[in-house]
Every structure is written in structure tokens, then in C-alpha cells.
Protein backbone atom coordinates (compact mmCIF):
# COMPACT_ATOMS: atom_id res chain seq x y z
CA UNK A 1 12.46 54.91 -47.51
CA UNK A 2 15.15 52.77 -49.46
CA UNK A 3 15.34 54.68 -52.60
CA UNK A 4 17.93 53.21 -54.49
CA UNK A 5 16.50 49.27 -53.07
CA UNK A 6 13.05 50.63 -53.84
CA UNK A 7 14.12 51.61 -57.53
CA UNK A 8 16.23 48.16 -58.24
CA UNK A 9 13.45 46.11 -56.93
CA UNK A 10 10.68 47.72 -59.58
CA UNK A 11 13.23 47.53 -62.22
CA UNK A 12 14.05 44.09 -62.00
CA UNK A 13 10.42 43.16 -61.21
CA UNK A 14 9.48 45.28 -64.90
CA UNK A 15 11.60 43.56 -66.74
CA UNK A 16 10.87 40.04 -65.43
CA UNK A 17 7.13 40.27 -66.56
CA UNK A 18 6.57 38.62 -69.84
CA UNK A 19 4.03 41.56 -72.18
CA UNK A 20 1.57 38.67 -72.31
CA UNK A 21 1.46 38.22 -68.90
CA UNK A 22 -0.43 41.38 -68.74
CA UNK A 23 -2.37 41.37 -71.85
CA UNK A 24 0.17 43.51 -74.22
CA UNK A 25 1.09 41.85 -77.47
CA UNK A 26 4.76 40.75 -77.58
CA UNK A 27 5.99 42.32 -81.08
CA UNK A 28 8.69 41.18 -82.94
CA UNK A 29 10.68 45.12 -82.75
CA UNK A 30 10.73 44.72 -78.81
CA UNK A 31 13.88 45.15 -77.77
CA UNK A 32 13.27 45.99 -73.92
CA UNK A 33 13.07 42.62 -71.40
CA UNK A 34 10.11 42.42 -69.99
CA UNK A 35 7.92 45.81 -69.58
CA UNK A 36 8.35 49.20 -71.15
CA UNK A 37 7.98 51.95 -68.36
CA UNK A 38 5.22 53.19 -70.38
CA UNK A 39 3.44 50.42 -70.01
CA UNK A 40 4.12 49.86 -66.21
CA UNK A 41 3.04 53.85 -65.82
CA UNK A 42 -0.31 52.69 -68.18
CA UNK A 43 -1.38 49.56 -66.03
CA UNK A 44 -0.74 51.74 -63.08
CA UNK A 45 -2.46 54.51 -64.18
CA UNK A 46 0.26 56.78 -62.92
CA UNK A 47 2.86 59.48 -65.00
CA UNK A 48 5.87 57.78 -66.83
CA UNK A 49 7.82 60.58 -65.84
CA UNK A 50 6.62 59.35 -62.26
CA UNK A 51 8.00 55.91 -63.07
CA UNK A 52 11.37 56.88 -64.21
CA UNK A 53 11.77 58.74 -61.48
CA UNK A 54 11.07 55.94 -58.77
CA UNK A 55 13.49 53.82 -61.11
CA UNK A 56 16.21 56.52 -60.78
CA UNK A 57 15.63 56.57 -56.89
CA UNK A 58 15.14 60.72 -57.50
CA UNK A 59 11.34 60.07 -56.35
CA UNK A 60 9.33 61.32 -53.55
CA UNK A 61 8.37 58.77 -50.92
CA UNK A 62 4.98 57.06 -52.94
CA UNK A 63 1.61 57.03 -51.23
CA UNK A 64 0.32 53.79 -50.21
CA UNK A 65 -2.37 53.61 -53.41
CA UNK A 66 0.54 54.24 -55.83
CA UNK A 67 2.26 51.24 -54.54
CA UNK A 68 -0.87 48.92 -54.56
CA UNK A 69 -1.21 50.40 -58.40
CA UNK A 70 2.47 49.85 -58.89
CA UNK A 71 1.93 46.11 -57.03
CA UNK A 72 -1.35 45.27 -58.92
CA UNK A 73 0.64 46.19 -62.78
CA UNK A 74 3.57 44.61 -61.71
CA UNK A 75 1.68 41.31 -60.71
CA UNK A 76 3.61 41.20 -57.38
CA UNK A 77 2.83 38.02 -55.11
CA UNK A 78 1.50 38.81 -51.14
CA UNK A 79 5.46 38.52 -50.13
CA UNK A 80 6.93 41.17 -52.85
CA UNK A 81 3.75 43.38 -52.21
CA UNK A 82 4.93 43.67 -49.02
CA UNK A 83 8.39 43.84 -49.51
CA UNK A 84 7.53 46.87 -52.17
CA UNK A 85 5.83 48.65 -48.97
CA UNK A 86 8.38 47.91 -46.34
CA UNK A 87 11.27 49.31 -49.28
CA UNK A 88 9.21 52.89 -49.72
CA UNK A 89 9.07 53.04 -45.91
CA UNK A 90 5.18 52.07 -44.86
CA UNK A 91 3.69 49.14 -43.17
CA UNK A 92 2.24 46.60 -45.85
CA UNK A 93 -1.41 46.34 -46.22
CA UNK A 94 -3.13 43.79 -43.32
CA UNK A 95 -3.81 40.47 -44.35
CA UNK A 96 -7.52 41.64 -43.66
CA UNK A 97 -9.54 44.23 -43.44
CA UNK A 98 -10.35 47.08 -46.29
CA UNK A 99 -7.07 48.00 -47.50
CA UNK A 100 -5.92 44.71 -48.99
CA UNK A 101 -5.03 44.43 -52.86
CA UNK A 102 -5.98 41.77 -54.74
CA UNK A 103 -3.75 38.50 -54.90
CA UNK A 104 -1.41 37.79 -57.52
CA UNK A 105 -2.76 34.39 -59.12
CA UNK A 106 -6.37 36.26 -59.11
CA UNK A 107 -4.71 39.39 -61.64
CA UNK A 108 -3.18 36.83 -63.94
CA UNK A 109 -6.76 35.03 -63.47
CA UNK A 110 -8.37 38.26 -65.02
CA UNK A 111 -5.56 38.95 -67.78
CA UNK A 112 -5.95 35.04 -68.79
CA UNK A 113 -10.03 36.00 -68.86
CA UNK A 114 -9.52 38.64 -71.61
CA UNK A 115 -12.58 39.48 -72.93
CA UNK A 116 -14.82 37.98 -70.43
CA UNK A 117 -15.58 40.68 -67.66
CA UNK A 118 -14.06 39.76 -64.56
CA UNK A 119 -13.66 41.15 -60.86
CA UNK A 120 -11.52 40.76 -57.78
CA UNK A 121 -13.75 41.60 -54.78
CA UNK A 122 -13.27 41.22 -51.35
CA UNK A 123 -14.93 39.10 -48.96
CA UNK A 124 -17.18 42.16 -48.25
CA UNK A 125 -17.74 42.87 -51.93
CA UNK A 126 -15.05 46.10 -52.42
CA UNK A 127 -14.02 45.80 -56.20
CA UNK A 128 -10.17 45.19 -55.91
CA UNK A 129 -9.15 44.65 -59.54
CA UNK A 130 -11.21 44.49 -62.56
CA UNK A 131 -10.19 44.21 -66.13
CA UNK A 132 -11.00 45.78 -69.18
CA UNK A 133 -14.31 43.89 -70.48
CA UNK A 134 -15.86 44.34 -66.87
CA UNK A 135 -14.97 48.17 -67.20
CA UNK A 136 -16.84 48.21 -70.61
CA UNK A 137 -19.58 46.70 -69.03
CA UNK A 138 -20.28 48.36 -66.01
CA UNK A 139 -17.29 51.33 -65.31
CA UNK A 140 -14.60 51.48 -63.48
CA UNK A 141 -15.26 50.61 -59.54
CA UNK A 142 -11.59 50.90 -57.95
CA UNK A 143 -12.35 53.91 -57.74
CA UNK A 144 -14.77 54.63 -54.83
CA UNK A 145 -13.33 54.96 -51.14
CA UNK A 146 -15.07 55.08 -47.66
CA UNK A 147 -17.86 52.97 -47.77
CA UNK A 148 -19.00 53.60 -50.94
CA UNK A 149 -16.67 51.01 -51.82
CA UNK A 150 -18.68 48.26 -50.63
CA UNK A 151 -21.39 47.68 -53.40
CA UNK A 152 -24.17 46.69 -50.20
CA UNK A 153 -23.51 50.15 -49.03
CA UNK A 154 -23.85 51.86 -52.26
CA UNK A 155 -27.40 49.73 -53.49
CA UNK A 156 -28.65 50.69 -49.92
CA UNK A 157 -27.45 54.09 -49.86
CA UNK A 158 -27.19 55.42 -53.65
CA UNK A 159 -30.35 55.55 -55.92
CA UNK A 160 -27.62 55.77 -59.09
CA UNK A 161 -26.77 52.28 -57.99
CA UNK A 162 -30.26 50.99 -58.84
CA UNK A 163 -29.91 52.46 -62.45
CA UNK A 164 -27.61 49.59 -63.36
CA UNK A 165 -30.55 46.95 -62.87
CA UNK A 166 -34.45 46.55 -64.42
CA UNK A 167 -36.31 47.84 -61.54
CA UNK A 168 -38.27 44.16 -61.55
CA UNK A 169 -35.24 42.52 -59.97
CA UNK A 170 -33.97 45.47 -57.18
CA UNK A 171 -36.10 43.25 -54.55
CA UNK A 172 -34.16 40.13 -55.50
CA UNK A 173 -31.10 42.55 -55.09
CA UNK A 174 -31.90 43.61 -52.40
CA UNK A 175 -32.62 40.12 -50.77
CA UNK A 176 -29.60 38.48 -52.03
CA UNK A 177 -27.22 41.87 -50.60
CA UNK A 178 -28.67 41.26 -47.17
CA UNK A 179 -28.10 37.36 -47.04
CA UNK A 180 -24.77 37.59 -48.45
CA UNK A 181 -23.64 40.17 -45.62
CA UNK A 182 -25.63 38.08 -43.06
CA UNK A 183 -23.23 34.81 -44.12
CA UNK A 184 -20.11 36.98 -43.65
CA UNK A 185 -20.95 38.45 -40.50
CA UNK A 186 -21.72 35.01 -38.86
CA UNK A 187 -17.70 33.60 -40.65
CA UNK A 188 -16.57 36.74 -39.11
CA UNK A 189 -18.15 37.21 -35.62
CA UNK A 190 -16.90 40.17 -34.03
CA UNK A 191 -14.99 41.85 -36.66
CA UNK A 192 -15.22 45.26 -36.19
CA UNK A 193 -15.21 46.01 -39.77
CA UNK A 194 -18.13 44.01 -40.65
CA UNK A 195 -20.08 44.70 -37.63
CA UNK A 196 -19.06 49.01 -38.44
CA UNK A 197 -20.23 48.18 -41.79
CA UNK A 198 -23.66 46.57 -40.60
CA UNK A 199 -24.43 49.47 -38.05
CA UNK A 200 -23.68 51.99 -40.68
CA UNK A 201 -26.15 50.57 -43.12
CA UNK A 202 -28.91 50.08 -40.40
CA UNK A 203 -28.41 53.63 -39.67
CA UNK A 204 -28.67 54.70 -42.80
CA UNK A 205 -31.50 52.59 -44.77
CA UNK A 206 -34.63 51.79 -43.65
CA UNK A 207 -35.23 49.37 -46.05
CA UNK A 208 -31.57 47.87 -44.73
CA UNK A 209 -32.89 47.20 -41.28
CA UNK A 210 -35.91 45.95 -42.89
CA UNK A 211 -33.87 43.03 -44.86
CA UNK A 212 -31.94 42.36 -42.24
CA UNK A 213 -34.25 42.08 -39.44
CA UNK A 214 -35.45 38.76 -41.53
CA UNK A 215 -32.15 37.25 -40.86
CA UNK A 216 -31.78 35.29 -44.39
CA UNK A 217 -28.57 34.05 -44.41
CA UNK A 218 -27.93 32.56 -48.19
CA UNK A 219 -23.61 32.87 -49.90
CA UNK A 220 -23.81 33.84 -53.03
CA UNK A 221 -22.12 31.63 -55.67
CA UNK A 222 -23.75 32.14 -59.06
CA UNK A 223 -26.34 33.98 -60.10
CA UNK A 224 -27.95 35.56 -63.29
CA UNK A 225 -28.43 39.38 -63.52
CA UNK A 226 -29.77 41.95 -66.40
CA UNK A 227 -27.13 44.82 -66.26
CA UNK A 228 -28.41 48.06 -68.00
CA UNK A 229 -25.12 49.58 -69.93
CA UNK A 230 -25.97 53.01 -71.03
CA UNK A 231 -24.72 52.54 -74.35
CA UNK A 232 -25.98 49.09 -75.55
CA UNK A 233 -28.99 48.64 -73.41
CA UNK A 234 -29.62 45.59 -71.58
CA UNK A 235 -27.32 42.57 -71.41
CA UNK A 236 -27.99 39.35 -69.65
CA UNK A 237 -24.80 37.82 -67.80
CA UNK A 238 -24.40 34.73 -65.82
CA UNK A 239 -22.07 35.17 -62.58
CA UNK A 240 -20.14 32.72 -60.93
CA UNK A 241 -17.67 33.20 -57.90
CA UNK A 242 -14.90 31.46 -57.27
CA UNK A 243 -13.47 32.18 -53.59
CA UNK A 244 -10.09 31.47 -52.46
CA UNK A 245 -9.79 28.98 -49.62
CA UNK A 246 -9.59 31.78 -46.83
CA UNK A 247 -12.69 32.57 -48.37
CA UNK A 248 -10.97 36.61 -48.18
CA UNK A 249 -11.05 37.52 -51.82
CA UNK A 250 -13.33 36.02 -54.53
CA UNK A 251 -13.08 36.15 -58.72
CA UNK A 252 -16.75 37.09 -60.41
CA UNK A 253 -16.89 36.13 -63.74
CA UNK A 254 -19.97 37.55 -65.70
CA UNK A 255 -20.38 35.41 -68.99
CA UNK A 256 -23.43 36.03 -71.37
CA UNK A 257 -26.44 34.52 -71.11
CA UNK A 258 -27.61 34.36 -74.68
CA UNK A 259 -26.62 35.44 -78.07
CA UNK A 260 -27.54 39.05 -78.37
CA UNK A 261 -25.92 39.37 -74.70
CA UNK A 262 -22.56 37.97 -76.39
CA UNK A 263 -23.33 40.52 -79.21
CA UNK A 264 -23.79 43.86 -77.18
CA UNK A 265 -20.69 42.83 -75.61
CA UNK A 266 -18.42 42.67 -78.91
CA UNK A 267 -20.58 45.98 -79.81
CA UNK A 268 -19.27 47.42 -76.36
CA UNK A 269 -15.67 45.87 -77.16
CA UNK A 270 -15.95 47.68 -80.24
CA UNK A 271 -17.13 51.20 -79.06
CA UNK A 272 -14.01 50.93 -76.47
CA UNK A 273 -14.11 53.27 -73.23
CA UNK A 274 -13.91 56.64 -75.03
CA UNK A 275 -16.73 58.28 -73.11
CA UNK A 276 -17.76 56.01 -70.81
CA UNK A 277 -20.43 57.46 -68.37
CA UNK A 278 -18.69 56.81 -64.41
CA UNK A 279 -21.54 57.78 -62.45
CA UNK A 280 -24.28 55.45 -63.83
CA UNK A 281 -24.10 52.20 -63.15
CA UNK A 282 -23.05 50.15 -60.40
CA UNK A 283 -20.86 46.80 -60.97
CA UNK A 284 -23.29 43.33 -60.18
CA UNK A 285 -21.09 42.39 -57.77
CA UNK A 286 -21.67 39.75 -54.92
């Protein structure tokens, strides 16, 4: 670990980010360039304390999820990402696979979104980055790890999952899950990850093998879904996916459908996330 390169290259990278970059207002008694620390240690969801310190170079060596937090708030392209993991002495993230952080242009995608929910999935449907409207609208899924972080698994797997949708459409779900796996496996022959994924899920849901079995192969581009918030009820949303030309990582908007869909979501705006149930819903993702 490179503590002293470590803690120049965050500082410099702080205060080269513009407050509006990330979706903080720019007011006229800023006097710092670029970032406060306390607003690095905010996006990051880390200590400020913990900040200062790696700025200081008096830190412990950082895990490998503080640095993708740290690289995600920062807005670090794929090259400084993994010059930020070689400096705090681990091997960068693989350009595939399940530990890879969301690309640079696709966070300043989601800041420039604002109030439109808005993911970062991979191209087997792990939530990567998300911002603030999407957490409003369906919680916070960064968060999960093993395979629950694959929203196939979880729908197949998790009965909570199937609170987040009108039991009328779980079928369509369902359906839609299974074809959009089937089209990766086939882009991805013989990945082990995909093909551990698959066997996993066969293993563990009968209704799984039962989708699958049918072989419907069918990439999911847009879409409309009913999410079920448990604070303002239903809310219609139109999805559309944008994928990057690798076809690796993939931007879902969610816009609303209607006018009382745009409505529960300036009510849900309003209420903020004080209190937001985690364990209820499940993001319509993929």
C-alpha cells in the first residue's frame, strides 16, 4: 500500500470534481475546490473521520468495497479505478465477472437523471449504482451480496421479492427473467459465472427449471411494470435500457407512465428516505 500516493491521488481527485457533477448545489460561501470531505465521506457512505485519515496517509489499508464506494463518489474513470486499487495495494476489479463497479459516464448518466429513478446493472442484472429517486422508489439494492445480488436469483428464490409487483404480472416476470438469462447465457457460452448462476437457480426453484426448460430466449429492452412502494401504493413506470456497446453494464431508466404515477413520485420525493422499509420490495430490474 502507497499511503502517501494513495492519499494525494483522492485529494486531488476531490477537489477536481465540480459539486454539480454529483448533484450538490454549488453555493456562493464555498470556499473549498471541488468536494468537501464531508461530502466525499456522504456519497461514499463511509466516516469523514475515515476520509481524513486516508487523505493524511495515517489510514489502514481500505477493503476492496470502500474503494469501489470511494471510486463510485469520486466518479473515477475504468483507468483511475484501477489505479486507486493498485495505490491501496489490491488487484483492480476484472473487467468481468461480479465484482465490477459501474462505469464512469453511466454515474454522471444517473446524477444528470436527477429525479428520474435510474440504475446501473450488470449484464446479469446485479444493481451497481442507483441514485436517489430509484432508492425512493424501490430501496436501496447495492446492498445484497452472494447471489442475492442478482435480481433472477432473488424473484426465484425470495417470496419478499414478489411483494414489489401485483401478483397478476409475477408470470410475465417470471417469463421475461428466464428469457433474459437465456440471451446472456447463449452471448456468454461457457462462462462459468453465468453457467454457476444457472445451475444454482435450477437447483434451487422448481418453477426455475420449469421456465427454463422452455428455452425462450427474448433481451429485454423496455418494458412497463406496476411497482408496489409501501408508502404510496402502486406506481406505473415505463423502463428502458440502454446497454453499453460490450453489452457488460446497462442504464434502466424507470419514467412514469401516467399522471398520478408522476404524482406518487413527487409525493415519495417529498416524504424523502426517513424510514424507508429495506426488506420489502425488490428493484424492477432487467
Amino acid at each position: 500500500m502507497e499511503r502517501d500516493q494513495l492519499a494525494d491521488f483522492l485529494r486531488r481527485r476531490r477537489e477536481a470534481i465540480r459539486p454539480a457533477e454529483v448533484g450538490i448545489a454549488d453555493g456562493p460561501r464555498r470556499r473549498t475546490a471541488g468536494l468537501r470531505r464531508e461530502e466525499v465521506a456522504m456519497l461514499a457512505g463511509m466516516s469523514v473521520d475515515y476520509v481524513v485519515r486516508l487523505e493524511q496517509g495515517r489510514s489502514s489499508q481500505p477493503s476492496t468495497q470502500l474503494l469501489g464506494a470511494l471510486a463510485r463518489a469520486l466518479r473515477l474513470s475504468d483507468d483511475e479505478r484501477d489505479h486507486l486499487f493498485h495505490l491501496a495495494g489490491h488487484r483492480p476489479p476484472p473487467a468481468d465477472g461480479t465484482a465490477r463497479l459501474a462505469r464512469a459516464g453511466l454515474m454522471r448518466m444517473l446524477d444528470l437523471l436527477g429525479d428520474t429513478p435510474a440504475l446501473v446493472l450488470s449484464g446479469l442484472g446485479e444493481v451497481l449504482a442507483q441514485n436517489r429517486a430509484a432508492v425512493l422508489l424501490a430501496g436501496d439494492h447495492t446492498r445484497f451480496t452472494g447471489d442475492r445480488r442478482y435480481s433472477v436469483y432473488r424473484w426465484f428464490t425470495d417470496p419478499e421479492a414478489h411483494a414489489a409487483h401485483p401478483p397478476e404480472e409475477h408470470e410475465y416476470h417470471s417469463r421475461q427473467m428466464v428469457a433474459d438469462l437465456r440471451a446472456v447465457a447463449g452471448r456468454r457460452s461457457g462462462d462459468p459465472v453465468v453457467a454457476g448462476l444457472v445451475d444454482r437457480l435450477r437447483a434451487a426453484s422448481a418453477d426455475f427449471r420449469r421456465l427454463w426448460a422452455q428455452h425462450e430466449v427474448a433481451v429485454r429492452r423496455a418494458d412497463r411494470k406496476t411497482i408496489l412502494n409501501p408508502r404510496v401504493g402502486r406506481v406505473e413506470m415505463d423502463c428502458e435500457t440502454l446497454v453499453t456497446p460490450d453489452l457488460g453494464q446497462q442504464l434502466l431508466v424507470l419514467t412514469p407512465a401516467n399522471a398520478e404515477a408522476r404524482e406518487r413520485l413527487e409525493l415519495l420525493r417529498v416524504l424523502g428516505t426517513e424510514e424507508f422499509p429495506t426488506g420489502t420490495t425488490d428493484t424492477p430490474t432487467r
